[in-house]
PDB file of N, CA and C in Angstrom:
ATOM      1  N   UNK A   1      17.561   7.218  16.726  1.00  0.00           N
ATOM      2  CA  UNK A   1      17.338   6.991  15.310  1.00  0.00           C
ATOM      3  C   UNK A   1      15.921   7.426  14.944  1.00  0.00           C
ATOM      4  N   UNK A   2      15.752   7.979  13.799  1.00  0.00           N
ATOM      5  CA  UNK A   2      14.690   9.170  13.525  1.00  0.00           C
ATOM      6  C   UNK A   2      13.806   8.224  12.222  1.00  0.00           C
ATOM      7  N   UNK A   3      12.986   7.492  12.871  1.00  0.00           N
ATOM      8  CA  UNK A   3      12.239   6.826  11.523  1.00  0.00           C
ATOM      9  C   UNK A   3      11.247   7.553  10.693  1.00  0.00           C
ATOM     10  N   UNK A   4      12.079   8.293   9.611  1.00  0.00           N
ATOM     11  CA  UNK A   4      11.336   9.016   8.845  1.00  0.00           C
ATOM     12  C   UNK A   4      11.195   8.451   7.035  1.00  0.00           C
ATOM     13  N   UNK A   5      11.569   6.982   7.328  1.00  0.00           N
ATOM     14  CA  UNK A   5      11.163   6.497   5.915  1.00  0.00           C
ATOM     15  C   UNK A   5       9.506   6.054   5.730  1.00  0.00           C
ATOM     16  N   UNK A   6       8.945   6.103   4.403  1.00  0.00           N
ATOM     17  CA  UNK A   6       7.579   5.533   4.602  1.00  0.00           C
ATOM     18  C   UNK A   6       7.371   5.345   3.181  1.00  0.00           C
ATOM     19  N   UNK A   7       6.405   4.282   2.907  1.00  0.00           N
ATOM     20  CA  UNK A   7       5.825   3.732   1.303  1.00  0.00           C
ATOM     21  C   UNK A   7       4.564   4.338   1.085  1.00  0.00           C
ATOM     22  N   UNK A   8       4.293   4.576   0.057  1.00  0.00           N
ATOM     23  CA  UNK A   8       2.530   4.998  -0.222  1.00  0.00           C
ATOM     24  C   UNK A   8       2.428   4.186  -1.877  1.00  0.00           C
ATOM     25  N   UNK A   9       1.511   3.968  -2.153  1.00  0.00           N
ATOM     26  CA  UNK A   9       0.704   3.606  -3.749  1.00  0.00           C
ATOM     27  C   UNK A   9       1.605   4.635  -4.694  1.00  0.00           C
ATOM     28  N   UNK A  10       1.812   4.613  -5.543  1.00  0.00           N
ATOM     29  CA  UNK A  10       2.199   5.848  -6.727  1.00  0.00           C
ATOM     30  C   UNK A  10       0.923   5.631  -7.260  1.00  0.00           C
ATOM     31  N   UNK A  11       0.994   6.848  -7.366  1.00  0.00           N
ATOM     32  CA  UNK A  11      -0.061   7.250  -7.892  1.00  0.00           C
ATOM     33  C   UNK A  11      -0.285   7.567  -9.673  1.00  0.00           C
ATOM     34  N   UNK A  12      -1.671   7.113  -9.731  1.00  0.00           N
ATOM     35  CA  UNK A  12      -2.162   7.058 -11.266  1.00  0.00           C
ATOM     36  C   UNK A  12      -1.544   5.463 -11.553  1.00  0.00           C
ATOM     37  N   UNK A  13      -1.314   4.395 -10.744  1.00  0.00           N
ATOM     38  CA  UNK A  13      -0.291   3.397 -11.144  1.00  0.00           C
ATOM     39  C   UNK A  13      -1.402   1.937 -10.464  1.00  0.00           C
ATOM     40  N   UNK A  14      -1.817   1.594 -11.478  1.00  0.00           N
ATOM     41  CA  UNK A  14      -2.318   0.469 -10.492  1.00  0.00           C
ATOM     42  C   UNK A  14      -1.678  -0.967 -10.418  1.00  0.00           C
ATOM     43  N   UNK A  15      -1.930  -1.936  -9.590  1.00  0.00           N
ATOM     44  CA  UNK A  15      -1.402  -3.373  -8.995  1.00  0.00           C
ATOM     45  C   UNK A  15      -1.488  -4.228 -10.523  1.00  0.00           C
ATOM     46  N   UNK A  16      -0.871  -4.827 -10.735  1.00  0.00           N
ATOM     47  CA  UNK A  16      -0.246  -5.841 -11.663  1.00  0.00           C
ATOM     48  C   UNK A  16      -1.067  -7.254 -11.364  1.00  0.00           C
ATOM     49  N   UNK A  17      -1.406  -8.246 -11.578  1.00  0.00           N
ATOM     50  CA  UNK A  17      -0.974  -9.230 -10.953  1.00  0.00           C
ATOM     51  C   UNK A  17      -0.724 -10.206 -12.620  1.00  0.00           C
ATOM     52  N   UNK A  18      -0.186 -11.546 -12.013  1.00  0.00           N
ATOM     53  CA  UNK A  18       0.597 -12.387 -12.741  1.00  0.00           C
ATOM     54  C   UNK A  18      -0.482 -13.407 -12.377  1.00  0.00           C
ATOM     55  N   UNK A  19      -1.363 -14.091 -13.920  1.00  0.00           N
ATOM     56  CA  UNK A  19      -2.296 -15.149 -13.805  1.00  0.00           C
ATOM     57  C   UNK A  19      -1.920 -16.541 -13.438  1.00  0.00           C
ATOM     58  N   UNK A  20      -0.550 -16.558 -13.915  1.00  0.00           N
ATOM     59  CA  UNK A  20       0.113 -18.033 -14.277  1.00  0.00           C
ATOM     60  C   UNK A  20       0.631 -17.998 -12.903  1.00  0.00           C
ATOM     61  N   UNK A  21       1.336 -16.988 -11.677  1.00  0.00           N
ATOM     62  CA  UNK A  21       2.205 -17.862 -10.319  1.00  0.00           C
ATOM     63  C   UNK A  21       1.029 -17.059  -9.756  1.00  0.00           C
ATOM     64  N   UNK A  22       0.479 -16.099  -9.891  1.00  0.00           N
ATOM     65  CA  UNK A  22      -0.876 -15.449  -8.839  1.00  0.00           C
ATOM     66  C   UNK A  22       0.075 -14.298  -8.292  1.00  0.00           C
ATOM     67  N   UNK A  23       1.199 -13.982  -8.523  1.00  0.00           N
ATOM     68  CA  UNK A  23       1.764 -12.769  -7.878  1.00  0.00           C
ATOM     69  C   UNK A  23       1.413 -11.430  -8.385  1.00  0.00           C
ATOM     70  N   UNK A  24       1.540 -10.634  -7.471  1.00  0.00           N
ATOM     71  CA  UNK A  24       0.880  -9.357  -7.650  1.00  0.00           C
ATOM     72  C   UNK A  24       1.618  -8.350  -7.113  1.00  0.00           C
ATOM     73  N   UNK A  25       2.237  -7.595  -8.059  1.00  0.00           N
ATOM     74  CA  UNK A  25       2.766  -6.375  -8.122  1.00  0.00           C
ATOM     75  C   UNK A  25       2.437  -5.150  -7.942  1.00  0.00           C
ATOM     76  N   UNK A  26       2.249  -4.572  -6.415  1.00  0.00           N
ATOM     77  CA  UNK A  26       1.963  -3.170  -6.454  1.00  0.00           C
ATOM     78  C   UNK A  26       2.627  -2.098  -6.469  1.00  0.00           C
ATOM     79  N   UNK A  27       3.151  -0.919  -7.611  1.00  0.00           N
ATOM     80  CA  UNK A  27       3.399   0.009  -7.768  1.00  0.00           C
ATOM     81  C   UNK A  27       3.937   1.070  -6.359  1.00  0.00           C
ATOM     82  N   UNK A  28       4.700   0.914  -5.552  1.00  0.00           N
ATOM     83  CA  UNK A  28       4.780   1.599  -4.027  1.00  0.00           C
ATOM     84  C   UNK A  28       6.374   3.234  -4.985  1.00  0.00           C
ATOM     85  N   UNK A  29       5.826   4.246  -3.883  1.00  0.00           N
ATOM     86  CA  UNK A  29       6.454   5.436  -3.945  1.00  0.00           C
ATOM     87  C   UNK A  29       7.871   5.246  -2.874  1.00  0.00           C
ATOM     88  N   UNK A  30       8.902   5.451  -2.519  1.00  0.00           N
ATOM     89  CA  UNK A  30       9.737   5.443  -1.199  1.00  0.00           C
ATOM     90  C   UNK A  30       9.794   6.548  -0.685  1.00  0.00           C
ATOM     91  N   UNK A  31       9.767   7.060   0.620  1.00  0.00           N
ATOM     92  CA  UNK A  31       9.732   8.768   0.304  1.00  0.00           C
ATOM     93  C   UNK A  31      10.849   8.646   1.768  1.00  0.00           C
ATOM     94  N   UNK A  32      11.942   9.328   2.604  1.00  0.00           N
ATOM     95  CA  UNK A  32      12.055   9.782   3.511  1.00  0.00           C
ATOM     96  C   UNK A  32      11.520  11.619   3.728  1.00  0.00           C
ATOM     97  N   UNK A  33      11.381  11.209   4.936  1.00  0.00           N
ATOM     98  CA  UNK A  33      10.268  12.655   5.272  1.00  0.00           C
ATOM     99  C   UNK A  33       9.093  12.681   4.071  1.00  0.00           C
ATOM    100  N   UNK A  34       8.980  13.654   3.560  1.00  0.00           N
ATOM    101  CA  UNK A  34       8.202  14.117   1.984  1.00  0.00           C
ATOM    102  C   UNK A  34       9.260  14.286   0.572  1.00  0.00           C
ATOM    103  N   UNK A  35      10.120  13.436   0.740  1.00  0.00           N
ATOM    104  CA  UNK A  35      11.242  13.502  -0.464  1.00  0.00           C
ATOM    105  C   UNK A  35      11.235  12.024  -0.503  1.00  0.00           C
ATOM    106  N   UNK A  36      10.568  11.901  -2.136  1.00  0.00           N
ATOM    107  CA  UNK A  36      10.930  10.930  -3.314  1.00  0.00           C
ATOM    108  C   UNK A  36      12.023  10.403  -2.959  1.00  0.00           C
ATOM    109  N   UNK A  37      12.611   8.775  -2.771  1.00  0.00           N
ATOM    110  CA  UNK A  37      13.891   8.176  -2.634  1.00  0.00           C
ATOM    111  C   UNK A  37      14.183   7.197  -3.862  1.00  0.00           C
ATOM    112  N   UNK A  38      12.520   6.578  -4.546  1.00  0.00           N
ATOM    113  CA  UNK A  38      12.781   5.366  -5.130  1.00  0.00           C
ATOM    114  C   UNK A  38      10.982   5.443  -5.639  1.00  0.00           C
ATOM    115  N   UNK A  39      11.145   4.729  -6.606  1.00  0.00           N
ATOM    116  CA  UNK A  39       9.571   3.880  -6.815  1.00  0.00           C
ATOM    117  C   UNK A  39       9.806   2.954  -7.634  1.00  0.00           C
ATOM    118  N   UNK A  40       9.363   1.521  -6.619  1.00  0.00           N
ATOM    119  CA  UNK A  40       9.419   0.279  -6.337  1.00  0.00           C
ATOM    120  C   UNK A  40       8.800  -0.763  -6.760  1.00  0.00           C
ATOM    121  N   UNK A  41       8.670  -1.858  -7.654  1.00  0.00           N
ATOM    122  CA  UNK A  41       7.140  -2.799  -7.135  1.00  0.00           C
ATOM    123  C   UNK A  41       7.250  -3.327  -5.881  1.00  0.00           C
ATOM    124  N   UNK A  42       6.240  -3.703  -5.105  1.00  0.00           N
ATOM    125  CA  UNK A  42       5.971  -4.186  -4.179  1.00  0.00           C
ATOM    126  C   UNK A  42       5.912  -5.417  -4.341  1.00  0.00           C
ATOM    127  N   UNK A  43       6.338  -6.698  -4.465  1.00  0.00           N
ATOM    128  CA  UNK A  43       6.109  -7.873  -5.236  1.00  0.00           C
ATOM    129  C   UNK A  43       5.595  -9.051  -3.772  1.00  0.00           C
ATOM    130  N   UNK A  44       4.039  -9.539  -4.351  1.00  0.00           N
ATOM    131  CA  UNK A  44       3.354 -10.347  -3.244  1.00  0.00           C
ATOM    132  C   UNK A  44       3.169 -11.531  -4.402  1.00  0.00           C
ATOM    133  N   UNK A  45       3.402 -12.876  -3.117  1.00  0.00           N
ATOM    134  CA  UNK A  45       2.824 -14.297  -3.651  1.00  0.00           C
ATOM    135  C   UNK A  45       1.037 -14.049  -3.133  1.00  0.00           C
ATOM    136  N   UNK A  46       0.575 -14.789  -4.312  1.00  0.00           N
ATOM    137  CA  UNK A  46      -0.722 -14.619  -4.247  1.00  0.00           C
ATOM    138  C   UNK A  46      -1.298 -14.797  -2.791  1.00  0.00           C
ATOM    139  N   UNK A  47      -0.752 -15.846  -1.750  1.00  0.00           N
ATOM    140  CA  UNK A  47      -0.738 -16.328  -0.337  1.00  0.00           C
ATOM    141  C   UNK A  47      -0.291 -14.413   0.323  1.00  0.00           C
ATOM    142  N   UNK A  48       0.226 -14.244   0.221  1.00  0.00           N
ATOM    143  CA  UNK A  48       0.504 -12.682   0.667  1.00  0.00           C
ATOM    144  C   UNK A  48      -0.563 -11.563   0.532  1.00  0.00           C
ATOM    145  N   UNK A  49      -0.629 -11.273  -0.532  1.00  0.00           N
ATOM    146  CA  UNK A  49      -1.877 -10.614  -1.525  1.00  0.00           C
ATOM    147  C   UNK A  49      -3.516 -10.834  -0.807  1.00  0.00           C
ATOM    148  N   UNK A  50      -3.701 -12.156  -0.801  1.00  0.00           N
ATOM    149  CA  UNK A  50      -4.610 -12.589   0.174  1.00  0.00           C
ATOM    150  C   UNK A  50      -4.892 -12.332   1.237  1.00  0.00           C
ATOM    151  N   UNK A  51      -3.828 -12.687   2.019  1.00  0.00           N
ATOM    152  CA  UNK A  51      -3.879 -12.260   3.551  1.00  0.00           C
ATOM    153  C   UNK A  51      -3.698 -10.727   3.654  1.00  0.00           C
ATOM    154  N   UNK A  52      -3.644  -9.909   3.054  1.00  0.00           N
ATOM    155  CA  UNK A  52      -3.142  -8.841   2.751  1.00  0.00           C
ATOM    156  C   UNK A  52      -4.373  -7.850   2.530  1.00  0.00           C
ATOM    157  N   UNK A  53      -5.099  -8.489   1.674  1.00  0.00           N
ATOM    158  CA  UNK A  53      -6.022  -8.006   1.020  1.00  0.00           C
ATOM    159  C   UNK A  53      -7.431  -8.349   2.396  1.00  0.00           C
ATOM    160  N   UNK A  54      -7.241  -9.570   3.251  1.00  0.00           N
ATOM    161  CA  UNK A  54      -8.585  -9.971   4.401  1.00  0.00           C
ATOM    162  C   UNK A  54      -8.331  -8.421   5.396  1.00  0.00           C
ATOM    163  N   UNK A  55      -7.050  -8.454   5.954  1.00  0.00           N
ATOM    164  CA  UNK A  55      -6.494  -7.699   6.536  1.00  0.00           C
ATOM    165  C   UNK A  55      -7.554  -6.379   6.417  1.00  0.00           C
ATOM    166  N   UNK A  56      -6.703  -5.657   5.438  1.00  0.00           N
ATOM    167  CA  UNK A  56      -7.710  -4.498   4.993  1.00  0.00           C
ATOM    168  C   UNK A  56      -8.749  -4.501   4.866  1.00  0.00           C
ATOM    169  N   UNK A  57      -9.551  -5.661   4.818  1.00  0.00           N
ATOM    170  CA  UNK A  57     -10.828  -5.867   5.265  1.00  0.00           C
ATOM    171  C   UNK A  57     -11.056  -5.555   6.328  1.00  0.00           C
ATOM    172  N   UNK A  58     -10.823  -5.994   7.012  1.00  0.00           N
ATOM    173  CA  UNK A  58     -11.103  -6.146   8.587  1.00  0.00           C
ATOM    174  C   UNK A  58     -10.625  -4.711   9.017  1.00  0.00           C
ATOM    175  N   UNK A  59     -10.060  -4.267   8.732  1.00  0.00           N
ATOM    176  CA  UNK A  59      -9.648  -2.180   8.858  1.00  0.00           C
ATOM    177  C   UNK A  59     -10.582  -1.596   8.418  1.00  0.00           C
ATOM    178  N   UNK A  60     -10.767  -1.764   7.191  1.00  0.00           N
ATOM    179  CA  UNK A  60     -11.754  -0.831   6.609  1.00  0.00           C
ATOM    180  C   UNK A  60     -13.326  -1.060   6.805  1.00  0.00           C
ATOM    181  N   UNK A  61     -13.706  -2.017   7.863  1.00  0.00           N
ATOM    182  CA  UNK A  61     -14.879  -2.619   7.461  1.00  0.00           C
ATOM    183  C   UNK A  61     -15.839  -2.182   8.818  1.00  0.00           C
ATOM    184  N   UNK A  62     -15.112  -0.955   9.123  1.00  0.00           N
ATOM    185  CA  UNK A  62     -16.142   0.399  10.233  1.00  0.00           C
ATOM    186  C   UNK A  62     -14.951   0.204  11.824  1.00  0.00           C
ATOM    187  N   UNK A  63     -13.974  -0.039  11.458  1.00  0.00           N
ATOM    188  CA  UNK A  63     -13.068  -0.175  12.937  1.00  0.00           C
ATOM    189  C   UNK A  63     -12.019   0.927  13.124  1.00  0.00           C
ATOM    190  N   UNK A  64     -12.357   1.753  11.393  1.00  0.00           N
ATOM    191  CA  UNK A  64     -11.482   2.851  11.641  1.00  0.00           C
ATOM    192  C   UNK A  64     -12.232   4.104  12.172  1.00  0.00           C
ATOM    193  N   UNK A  65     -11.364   5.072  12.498  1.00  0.00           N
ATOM    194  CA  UNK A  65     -12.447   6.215  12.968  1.00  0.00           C
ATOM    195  C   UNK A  65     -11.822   7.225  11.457  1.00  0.00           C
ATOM    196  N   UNK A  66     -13.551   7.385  10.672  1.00  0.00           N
ATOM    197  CA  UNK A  66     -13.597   8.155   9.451  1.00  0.00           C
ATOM    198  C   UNK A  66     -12.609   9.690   9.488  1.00  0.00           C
ATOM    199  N   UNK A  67     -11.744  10.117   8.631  1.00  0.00           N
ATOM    200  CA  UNK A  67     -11.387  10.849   8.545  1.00  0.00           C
ATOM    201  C   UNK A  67     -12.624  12.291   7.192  1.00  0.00           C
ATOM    202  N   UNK A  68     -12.622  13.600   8.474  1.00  0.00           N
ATOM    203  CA  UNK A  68     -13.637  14.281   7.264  1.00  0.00           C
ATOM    204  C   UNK A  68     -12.837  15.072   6.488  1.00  0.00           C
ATOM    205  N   UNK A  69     -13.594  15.168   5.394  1.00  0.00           N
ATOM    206  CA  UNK A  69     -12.949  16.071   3.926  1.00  0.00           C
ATOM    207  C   UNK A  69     -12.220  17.215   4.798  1.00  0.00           C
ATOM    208  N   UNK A  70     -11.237  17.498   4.430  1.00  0.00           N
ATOM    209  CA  UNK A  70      -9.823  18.503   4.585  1.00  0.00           C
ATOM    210  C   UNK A  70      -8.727  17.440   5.516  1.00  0.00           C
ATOM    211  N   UNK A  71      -9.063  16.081   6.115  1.00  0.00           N
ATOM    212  CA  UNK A  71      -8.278  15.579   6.367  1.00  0.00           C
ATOM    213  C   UNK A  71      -7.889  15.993   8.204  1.00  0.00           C
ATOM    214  N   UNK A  72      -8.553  16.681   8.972  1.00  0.00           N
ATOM    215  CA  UNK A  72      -8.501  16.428  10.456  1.00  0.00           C
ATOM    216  C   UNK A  72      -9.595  16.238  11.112  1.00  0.00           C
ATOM    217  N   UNK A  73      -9.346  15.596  12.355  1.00  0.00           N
ATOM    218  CA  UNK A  73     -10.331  14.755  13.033  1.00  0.00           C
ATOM    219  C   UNK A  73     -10.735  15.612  14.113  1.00  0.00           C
TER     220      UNK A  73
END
């Protein structure tokens, strides 16, 4: 079995969130291979969003190895 599904941001589309339950809606693309399937919200409880959001902290916060302009390493 050939896992060639994957999500990305849509683009020009930014995250939602909801003041009153704290949920937060992010805008996601569906693509198998490089072909469009769907575009989705992503729907997080604020408890999600959170942990979600430390996460990517902790990635982005010098543990990745920088990718340079044109995109190879």
């Amino acid at each position: 079995m050939s896992l060639t599904w994957h999500a990305s941001p849509q683009r020009a589309a930014l995250p939602i969130g909801d003041p009153t339950t704290g949920e937060v809606r992010i805008p996601v693309a569906l693509y198998d291979l490089d072909v469009l399937q769907a575009e989705v919200p992503l729907v997080l409880s604020r408890t999600e969003a959170e942990a979600l959001r430390d996460r990517l902290d902790v990635l982005l916060s010098g543990t990745l190895v920088p990718v340079p302009a044109g995109g190879t390493r």
